[in-house]
C-alpha atoms as a PDB file:
ATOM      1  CA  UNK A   1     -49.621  31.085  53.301  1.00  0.00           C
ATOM      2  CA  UNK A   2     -50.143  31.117  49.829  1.00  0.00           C
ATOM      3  CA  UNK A   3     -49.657  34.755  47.684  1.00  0.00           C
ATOM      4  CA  UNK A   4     -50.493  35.864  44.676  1.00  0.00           C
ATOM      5  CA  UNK A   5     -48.550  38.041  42.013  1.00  0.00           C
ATOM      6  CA  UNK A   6     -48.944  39.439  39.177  1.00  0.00           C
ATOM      7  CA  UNK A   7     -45.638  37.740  37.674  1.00  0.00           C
ATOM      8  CA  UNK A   8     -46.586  35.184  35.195  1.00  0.00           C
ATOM      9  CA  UNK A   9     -43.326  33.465  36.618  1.00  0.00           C
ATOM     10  CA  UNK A  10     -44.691  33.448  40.328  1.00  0.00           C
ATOM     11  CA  UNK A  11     -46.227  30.046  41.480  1.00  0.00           C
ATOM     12  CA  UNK A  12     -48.235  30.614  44.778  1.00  0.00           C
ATOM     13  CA  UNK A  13     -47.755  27.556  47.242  1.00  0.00           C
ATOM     14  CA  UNK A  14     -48.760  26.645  50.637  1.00  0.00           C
ATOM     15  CA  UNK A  15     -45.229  26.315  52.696  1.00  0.00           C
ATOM     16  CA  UNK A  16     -45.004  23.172  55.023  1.00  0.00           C
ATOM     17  CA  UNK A  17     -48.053  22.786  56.720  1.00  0.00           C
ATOM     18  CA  UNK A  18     -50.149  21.940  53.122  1.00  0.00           C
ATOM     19  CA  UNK A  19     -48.605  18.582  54.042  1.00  0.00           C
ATOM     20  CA  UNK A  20     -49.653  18.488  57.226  1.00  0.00           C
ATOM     21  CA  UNK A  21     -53.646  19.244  56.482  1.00  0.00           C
ATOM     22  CA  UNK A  22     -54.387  17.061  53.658  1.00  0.00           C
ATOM     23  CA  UNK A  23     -58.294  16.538  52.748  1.00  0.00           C
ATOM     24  CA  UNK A  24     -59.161  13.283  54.205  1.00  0.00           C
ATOM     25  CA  UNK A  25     -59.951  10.619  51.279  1.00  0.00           C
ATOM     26  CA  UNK A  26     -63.757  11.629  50.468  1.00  0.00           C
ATOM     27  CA  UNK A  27     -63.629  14.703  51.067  1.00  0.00           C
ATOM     28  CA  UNK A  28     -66.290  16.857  49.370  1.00  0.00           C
ATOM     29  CA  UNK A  29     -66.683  21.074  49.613  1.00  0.00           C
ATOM     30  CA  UNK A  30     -70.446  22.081  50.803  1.00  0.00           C
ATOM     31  CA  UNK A  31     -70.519  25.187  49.499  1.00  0.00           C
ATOM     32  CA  UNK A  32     -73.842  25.976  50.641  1.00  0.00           C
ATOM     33  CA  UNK A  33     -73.270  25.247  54.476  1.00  0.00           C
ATOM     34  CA  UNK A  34     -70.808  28.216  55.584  1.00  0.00           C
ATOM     35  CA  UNK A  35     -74.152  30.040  56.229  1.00  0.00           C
ATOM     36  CA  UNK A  36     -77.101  28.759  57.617  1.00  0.00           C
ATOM     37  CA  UNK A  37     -80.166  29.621  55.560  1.00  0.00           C
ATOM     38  CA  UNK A  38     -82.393  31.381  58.440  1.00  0.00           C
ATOM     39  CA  UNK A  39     -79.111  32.353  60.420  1.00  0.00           C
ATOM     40  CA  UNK A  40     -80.533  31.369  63.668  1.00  0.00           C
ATOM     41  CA  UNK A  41     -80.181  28.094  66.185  1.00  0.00           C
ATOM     42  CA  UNK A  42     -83.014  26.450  66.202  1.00  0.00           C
ATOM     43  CA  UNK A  43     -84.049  25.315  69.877  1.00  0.00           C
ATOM     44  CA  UNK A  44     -87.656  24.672  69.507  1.00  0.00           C
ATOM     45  CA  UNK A  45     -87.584  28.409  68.535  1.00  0.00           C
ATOM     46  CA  UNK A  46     -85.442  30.844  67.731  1.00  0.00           C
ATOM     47  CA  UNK A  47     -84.153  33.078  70.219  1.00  0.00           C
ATOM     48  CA  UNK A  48     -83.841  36.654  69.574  1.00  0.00           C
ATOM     49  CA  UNK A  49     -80.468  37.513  69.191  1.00  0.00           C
ATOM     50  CA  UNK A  50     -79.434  34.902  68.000  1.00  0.00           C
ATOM     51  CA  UNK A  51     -76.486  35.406  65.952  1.00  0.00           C
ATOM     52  CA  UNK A  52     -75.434  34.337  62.200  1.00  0.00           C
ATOM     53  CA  UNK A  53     -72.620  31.570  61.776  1.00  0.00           C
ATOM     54  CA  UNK A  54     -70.849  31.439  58.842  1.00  0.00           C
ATOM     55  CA  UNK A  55     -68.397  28.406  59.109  1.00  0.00           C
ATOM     56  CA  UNK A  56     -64.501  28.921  57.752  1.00  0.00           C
ATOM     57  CA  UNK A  57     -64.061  24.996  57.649  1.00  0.00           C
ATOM     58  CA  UNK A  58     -61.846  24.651  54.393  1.00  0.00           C
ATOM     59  CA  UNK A  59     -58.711  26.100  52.237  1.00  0.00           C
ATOM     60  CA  UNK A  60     -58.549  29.744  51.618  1.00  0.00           C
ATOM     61  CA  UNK A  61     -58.840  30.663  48.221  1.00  0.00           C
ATOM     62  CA  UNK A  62     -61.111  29.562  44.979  1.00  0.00           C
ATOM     63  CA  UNK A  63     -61.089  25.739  45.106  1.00  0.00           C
ATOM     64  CA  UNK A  64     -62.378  26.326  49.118  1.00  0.00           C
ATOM     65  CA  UNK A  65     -64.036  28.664  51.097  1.00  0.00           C
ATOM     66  CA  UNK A  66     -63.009  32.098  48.855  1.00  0.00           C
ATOM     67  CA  UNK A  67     -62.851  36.147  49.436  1.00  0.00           C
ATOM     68  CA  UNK A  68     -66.541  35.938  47.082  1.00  0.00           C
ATOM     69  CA  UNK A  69     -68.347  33.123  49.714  1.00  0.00           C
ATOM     70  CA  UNK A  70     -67.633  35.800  52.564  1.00  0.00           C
ATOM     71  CA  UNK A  71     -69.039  38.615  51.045  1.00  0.00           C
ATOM     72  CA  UNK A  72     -72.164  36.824  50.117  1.00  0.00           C
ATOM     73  CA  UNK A  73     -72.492  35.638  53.084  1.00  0.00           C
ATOM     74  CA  UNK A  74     -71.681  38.754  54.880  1.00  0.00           C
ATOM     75  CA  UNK A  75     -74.228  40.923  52.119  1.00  0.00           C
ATOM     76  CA  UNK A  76     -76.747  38.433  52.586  1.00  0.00           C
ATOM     77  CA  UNK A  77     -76.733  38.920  56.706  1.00  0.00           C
ATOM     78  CA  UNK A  78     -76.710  42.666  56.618  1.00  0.00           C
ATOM     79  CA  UNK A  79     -74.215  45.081  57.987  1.00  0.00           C
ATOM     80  CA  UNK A  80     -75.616  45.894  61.088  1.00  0.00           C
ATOM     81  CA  UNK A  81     -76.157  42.203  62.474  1.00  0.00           C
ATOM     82  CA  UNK A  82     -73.347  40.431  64.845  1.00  0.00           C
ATOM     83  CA  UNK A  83     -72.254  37.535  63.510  1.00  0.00           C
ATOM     84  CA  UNK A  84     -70.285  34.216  64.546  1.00  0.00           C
ATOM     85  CA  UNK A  85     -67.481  33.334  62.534  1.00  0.00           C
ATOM     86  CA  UNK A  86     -66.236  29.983  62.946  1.00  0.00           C
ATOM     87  CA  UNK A  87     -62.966  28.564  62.126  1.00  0.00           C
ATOM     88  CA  UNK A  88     -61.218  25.070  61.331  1.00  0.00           C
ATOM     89  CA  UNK A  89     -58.463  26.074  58.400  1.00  0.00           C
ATOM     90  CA  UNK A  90     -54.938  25.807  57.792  1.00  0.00           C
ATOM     91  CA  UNK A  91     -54.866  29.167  55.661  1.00  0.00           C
ATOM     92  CA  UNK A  92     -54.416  29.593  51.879  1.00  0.00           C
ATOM     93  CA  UNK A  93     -54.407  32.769  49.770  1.00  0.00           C
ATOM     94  CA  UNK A  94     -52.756  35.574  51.617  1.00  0.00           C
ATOM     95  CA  UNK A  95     -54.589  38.210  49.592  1.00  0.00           C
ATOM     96  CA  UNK A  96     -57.922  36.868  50.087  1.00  0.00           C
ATOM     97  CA  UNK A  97     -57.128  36.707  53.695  1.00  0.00           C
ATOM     98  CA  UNK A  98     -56.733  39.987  53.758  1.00  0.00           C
ATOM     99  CA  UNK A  99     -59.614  41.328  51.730  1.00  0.00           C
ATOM    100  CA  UNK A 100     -61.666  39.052  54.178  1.00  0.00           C
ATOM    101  CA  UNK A 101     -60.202  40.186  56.862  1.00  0.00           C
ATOM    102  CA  UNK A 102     -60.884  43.827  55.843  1.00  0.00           C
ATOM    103  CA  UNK A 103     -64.421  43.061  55.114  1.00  0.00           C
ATOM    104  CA  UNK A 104     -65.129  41.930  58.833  1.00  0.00           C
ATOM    105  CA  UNK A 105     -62.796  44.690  60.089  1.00  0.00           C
ATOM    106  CA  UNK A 106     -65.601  47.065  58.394  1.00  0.00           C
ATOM    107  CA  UNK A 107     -68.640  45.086  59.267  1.00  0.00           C
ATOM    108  CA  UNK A 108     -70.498  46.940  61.366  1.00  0.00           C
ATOM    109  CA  UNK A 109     -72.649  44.496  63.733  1.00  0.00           C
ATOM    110  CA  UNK A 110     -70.350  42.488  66.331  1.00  0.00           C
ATOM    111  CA  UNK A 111     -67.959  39.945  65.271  1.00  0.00           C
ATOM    112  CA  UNK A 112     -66.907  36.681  67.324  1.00  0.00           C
ATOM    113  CA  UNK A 113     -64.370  34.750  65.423  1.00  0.00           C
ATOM    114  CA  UNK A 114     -64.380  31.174  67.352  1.00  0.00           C
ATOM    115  CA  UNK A 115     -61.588  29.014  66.742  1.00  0.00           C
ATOM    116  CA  UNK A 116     -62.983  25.428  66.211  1.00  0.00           C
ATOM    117  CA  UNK A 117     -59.878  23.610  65.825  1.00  0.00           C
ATOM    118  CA  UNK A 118     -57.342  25.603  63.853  1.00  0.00           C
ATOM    119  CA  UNK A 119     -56.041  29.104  62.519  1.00  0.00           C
ATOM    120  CA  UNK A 120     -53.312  28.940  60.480  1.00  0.00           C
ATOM    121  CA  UNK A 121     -51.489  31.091  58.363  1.00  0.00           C
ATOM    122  CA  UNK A 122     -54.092  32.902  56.006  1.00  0.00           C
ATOM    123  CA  UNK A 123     -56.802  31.769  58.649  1.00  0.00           C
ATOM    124  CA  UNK A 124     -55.417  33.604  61.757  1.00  0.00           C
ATOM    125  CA  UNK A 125     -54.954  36.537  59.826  1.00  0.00           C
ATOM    126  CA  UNK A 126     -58.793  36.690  59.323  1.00  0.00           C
ATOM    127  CA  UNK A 127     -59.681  35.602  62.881  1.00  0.00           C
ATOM    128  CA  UNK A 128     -57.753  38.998  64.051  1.00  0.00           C
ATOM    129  CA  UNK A 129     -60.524  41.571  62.377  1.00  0.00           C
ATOM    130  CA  UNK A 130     -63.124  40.006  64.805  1.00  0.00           C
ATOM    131  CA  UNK A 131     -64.149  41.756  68.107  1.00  0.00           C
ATOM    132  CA  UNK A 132     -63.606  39.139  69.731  1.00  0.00           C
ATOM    133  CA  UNK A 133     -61.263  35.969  69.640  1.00  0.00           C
ATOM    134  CA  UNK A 134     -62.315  32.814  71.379  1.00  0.00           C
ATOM    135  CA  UNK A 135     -60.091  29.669  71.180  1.00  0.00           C
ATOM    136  CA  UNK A 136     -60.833  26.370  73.124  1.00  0.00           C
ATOM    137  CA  UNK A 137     -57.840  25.122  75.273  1.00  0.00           C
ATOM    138  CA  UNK A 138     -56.579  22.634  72.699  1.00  0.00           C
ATOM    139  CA  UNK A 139     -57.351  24.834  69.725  1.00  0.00           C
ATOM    140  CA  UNK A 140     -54.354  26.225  67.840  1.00  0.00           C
ATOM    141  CA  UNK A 141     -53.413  29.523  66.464  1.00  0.00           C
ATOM    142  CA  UNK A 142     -50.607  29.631  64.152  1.00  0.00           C
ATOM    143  CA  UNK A 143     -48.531  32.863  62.351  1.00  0.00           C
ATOM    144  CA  UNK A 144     -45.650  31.821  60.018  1.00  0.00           C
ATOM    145  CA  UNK A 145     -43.769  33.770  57.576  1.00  0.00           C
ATOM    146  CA  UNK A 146     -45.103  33.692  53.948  1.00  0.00           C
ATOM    147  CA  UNK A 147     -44.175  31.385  51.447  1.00  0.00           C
ATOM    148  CA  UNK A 148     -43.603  31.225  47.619  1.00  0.00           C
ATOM    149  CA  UNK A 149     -41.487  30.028  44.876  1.00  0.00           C
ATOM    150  CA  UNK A 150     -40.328  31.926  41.271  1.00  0.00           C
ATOM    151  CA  UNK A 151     -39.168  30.668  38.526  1.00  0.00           C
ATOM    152  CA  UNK A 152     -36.683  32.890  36.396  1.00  0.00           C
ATOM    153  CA  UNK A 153     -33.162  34.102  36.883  1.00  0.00           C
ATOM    154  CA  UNK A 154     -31.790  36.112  39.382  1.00  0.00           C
ATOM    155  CA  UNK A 155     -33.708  39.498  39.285  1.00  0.00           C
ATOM    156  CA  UNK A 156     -36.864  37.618  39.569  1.00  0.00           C
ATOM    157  CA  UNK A 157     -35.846  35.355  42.966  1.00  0.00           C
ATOM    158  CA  UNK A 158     -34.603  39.213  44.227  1.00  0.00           C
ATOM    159  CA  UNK A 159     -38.294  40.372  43.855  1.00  0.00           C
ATOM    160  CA  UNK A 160     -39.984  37.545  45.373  1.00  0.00           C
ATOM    161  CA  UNK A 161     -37.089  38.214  48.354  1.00  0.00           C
ATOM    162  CA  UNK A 162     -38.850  41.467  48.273  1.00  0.00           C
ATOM    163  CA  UNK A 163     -42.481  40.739  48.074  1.00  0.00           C
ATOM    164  CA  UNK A 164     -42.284  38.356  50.714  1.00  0.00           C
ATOM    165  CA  UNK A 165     -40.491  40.110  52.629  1.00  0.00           C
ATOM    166  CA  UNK A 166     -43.100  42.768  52.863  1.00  0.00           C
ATOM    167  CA  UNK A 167     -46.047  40.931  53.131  1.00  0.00           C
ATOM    168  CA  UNK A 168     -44.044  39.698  56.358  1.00  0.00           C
ATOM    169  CA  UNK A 169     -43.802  43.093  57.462  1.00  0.00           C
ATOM    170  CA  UNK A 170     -47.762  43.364  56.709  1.00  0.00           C
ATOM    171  CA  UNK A 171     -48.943  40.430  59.044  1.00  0.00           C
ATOM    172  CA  UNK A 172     -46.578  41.020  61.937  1.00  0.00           C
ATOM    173  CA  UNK A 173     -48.431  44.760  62.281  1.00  0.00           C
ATOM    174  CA  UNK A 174     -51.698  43.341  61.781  1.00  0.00           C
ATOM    175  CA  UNK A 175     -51.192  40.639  64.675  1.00  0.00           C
ATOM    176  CA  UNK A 176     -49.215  43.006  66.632  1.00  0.00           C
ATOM    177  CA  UNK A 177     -51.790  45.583  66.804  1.00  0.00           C
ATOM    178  CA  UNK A 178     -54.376  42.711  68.242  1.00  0.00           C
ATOM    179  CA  UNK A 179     -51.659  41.906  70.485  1.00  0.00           C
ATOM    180  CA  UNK A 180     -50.762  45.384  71.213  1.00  0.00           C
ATOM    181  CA  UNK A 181     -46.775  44.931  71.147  1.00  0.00           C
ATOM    182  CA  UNK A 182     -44.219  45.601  68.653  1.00  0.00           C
ATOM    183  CA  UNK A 183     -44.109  44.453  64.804  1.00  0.00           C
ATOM    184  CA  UNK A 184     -40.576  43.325  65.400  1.00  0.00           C
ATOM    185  CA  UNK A 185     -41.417  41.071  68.505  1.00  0.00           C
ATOM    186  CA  UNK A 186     -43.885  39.373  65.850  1.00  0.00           C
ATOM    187  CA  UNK A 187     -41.764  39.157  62.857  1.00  0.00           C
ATOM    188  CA  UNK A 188     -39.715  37.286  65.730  1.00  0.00           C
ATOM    189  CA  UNK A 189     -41.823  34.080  66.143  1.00  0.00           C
ATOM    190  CA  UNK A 190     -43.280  34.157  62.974  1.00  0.00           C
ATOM    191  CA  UNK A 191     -39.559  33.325  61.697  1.00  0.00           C
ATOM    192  CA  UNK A 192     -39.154  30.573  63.690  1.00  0.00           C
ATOM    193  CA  UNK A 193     -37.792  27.403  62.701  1.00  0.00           C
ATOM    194  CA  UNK A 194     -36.614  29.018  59.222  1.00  0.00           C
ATOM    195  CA  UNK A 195     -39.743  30.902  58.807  1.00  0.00           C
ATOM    196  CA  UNK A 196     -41.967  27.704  59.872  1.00  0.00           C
ATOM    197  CA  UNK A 197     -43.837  29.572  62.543  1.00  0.00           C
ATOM    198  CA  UNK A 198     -45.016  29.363  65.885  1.00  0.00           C
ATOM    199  CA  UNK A 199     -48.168  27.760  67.262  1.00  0.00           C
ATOM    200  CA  UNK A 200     -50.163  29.508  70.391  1.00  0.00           C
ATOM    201  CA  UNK A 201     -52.371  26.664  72.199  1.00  0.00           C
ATOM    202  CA  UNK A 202     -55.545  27.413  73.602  1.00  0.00           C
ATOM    203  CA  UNK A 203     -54.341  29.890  76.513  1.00  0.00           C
ATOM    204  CA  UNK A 204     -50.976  30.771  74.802  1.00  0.00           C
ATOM    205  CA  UNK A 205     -52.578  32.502  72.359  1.00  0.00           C
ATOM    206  CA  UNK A 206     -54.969  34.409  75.210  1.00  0.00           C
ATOM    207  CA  UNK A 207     -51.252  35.039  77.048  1.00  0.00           C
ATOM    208  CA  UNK A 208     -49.757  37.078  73.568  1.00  0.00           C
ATOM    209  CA  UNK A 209     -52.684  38.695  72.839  1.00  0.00           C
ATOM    210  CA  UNK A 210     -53.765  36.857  69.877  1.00  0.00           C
ATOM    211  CA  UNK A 211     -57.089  35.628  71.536  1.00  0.00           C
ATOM    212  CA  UNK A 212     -59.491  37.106  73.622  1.00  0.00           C
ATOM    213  CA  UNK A 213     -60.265  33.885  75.793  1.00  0.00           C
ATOM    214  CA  UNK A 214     -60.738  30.551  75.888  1.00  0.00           C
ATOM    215  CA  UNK A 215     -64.155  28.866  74.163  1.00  0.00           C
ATOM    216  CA  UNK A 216     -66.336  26.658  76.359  1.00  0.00           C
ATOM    217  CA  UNK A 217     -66.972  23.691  74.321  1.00  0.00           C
ATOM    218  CA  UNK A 218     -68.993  22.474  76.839  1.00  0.00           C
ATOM    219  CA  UNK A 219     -71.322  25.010  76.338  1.00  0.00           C
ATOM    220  CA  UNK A 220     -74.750  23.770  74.637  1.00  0.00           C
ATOM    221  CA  UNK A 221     -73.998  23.927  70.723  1.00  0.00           C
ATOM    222  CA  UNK A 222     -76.512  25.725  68.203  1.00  0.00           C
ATOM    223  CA  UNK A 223     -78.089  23.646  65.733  1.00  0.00           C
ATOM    224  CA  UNK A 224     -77.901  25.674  62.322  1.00  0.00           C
ATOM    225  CA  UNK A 225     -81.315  25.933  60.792  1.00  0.00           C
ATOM    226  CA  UNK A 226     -81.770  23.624  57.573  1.00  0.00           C
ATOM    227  CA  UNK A 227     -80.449  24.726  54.679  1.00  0.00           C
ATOM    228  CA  UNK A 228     -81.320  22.102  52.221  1.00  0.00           C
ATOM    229  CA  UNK A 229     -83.821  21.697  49.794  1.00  0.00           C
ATOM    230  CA  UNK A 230     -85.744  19.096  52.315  1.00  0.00           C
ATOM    231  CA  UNK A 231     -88.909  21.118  52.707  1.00  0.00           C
ATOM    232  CA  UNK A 232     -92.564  19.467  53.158  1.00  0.00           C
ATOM    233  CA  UNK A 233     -94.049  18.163  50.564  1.00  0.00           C
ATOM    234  CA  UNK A 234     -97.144  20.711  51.237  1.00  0.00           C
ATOM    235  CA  UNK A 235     -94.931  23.539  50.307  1.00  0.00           C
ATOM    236  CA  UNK A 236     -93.407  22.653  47.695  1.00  0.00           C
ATOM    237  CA  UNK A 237     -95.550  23.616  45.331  1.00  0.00           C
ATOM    238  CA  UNK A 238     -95.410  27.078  46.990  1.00  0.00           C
ATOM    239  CA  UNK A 239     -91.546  26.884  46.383  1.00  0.00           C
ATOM    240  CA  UNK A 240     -91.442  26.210  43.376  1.00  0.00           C
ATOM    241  CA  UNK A 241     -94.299  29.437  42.120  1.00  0.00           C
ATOM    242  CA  UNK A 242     -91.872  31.505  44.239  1.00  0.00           C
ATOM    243  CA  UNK A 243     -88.486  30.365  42.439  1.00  0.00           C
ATOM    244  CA  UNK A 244     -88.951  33.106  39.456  1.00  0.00           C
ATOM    245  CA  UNK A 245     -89.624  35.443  42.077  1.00  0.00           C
ATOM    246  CA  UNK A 246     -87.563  35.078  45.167  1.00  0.00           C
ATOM    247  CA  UNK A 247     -84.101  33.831  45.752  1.00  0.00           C
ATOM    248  CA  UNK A 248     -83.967  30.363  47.521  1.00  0.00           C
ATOM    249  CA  UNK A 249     -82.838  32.507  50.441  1.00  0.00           C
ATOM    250  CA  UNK A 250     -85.595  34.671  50.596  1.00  0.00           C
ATOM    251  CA  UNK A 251     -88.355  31.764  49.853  1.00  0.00           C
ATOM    252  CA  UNK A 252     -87.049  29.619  53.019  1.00  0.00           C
ATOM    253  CA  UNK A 253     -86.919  33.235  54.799  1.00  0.00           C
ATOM    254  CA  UNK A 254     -90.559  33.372  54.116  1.00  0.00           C
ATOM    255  CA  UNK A 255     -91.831  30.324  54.953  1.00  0.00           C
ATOM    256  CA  UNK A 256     -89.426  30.455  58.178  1.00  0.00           C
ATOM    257  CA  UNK A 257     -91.183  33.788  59.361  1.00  0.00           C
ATOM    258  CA  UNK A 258     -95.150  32.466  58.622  1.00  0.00           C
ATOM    259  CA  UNK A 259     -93.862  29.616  60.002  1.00  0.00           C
ATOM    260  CA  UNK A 260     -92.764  31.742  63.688  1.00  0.00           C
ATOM    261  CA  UNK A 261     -96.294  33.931  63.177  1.00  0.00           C
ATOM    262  CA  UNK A 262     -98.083  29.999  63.971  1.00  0.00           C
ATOM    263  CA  UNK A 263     -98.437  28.764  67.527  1.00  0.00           C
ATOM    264  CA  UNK A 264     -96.140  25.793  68.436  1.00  0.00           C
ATOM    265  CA  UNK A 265     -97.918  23.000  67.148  1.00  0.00           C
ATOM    266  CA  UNK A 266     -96.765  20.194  65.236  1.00  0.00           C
ATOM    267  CA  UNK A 267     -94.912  20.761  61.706  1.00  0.00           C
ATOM    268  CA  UNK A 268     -98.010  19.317  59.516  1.00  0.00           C
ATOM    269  CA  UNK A 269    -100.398  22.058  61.375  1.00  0.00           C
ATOM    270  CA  UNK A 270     -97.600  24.937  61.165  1.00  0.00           C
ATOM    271  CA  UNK A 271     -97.362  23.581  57.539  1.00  0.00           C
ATOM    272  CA  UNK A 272    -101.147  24.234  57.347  1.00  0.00           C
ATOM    273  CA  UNK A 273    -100.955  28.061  58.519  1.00  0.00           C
ATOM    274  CA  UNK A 274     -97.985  28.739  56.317  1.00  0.00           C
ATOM    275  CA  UNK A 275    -100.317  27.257  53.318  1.00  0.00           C
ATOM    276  CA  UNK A 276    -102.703  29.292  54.467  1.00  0.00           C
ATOM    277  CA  UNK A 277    -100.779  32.566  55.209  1.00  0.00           C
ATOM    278  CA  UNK A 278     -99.594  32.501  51.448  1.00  0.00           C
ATOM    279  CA  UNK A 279    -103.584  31.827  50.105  1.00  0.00           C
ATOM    280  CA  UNK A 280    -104.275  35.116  51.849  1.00  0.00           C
ATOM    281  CA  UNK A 281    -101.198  36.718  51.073  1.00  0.00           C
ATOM    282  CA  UNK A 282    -102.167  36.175  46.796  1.00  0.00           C
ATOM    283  CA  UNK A 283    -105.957  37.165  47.438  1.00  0.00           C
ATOM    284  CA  UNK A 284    -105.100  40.731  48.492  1.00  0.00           C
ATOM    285  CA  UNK A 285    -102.379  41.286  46.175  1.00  0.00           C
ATOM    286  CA  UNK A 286    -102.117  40.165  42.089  1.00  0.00           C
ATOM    287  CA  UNK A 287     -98.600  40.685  42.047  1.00  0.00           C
ATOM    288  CA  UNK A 288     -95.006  39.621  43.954  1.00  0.00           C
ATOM    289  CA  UNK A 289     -91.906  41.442  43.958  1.00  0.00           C
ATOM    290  CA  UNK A 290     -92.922  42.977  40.822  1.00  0.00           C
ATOM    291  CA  UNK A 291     -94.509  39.753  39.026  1.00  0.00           C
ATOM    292  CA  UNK A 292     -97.734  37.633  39.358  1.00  0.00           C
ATOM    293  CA  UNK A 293     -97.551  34.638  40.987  1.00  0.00           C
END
């Protein structure tokens, strides 16, 4: 996995398995679709309880899904609220691994890390703060040791020796206390292959300890509530005399909850209630969050 250092002389890379996980040709970031605006599957309704996703489905680190996405996204759901974490990544930034994974340790509602296709490296570091691991049976896990190369003379290649080797020492107790076995039984198969690693499929990682059980992908899939700008053309107008008031995330929050207080008719006469909701909402009230609308 990538690290960082203060060193001017220390170039973080990505060991072997960058070359293995190339972007496909096309491929474009969606930096708003890690959370789903409303943060709940939309089946018709909503079902209470329904649980935020927020989607790990890139690089670790600044140019992909970064240490500042999850803590919006984590702020913006609230402490106290389980949450889904999915996962498809082949790691990145050690140190942003961590500080995510010490923000979900923390989090205080529930937290079900489900491997989608891969965890590698940075990524199954995070996946081990959750509650609970799932993996499907040909999902992958993978722990390695970490990687980096220095430039400058010999005292300098001595400290990386260092540094890396303690960041090795870090990981190996963080997946052996998931795993509940010794550090040096980890440090073990994360050196394999000259520090390449060692991938857990589907029920080898359940076996170690790395993963709670195995994900039924045959399970009926949530569809993540819109999060695009592709709202009726009736409210739009509405949106846009909110915008100086509310966050897009608290405008589609809005018009999501008038929208649940309307029986289940069709979307033009939900549309019509919302419309109407607001009307009432401005006649007994001049102001909004502190300004007129």
């Amino acid at each position: 996995m990538t690290i960082r250092k203060p060193n001017a002389r220390f170039f973080a890379k990505m060991p072997a398995i960058d070359d293995q996980f190339d972007r496909p040709e096309g491929f474009r970031y969606e930096p708003d679709q890690p959370l789903a605006a409303s943060f709940k599957a939309k089946s018709g309704v909503a079902a209470e309880g329904d649980s935020p996703t927020i989607s790990l489905f890139d690089f670790i680190g600044d140019n992909g899904f970064s240490d500042a996405r999850m803590a919006a996204a984590l702020r913006t759901i609230g402490a106290d609220t389980d949450v889904v974490l999915e996962i498809n990544s082949p790691g990145g930034d050690y140190f942003q691994g961590v500080a995510m994974y010490n923000m979900l340790a923390r989090h205080r509602g529930k937290v079900t890390a489900q491997i989608m296709g891969v965890a590698a490296s940075a990524a199954s570091l995070v996946a081990m703060a959750a509650d609970t691991v799932l993996i499907p049976s040909n999902g992958e896990l993978m722990i390695h040791n970490a990687w980096g190369i220095t430039a400058g003379n010999a005292e300098d290649h001595a400290q990386t020796i260092t540094t890396l080797k303690h960041l090795d020492q870090a990981m190996a107790e963080t997946y052996a206390k998931r795993a509940q076995k010794e550090p040096a039984e980890i440090l073990k198969l994360m050196s394999k292959d000259r520090g390449g690693g060692t991938y857990f499929r589907g029920q080898q990682a359940v076996d170690i300890g790395l993963a709670d059980g195995l994900l039924d992908v045959r399970a009926e899939s949530p569809v993540y509530a819109d999060n695009s700008d592709d709202i009726s053309h009736s409210l739009r107008e509405w949106d846009r005399k909110l915008a100086g008031k509310l966050t897009k995330a608290e405008r589609r929050q809005l018009f999501h909850d008038l929208r649940g207080m309307q029986d289940a008719a069709a979307d033009a006469m939900q549309d019509a209630g919302i419309l109407a909701s607001l009307q009432a909402l401005v006649a007994t009230s001049t102001s909004f969050k502190g300004g007129s609308l």
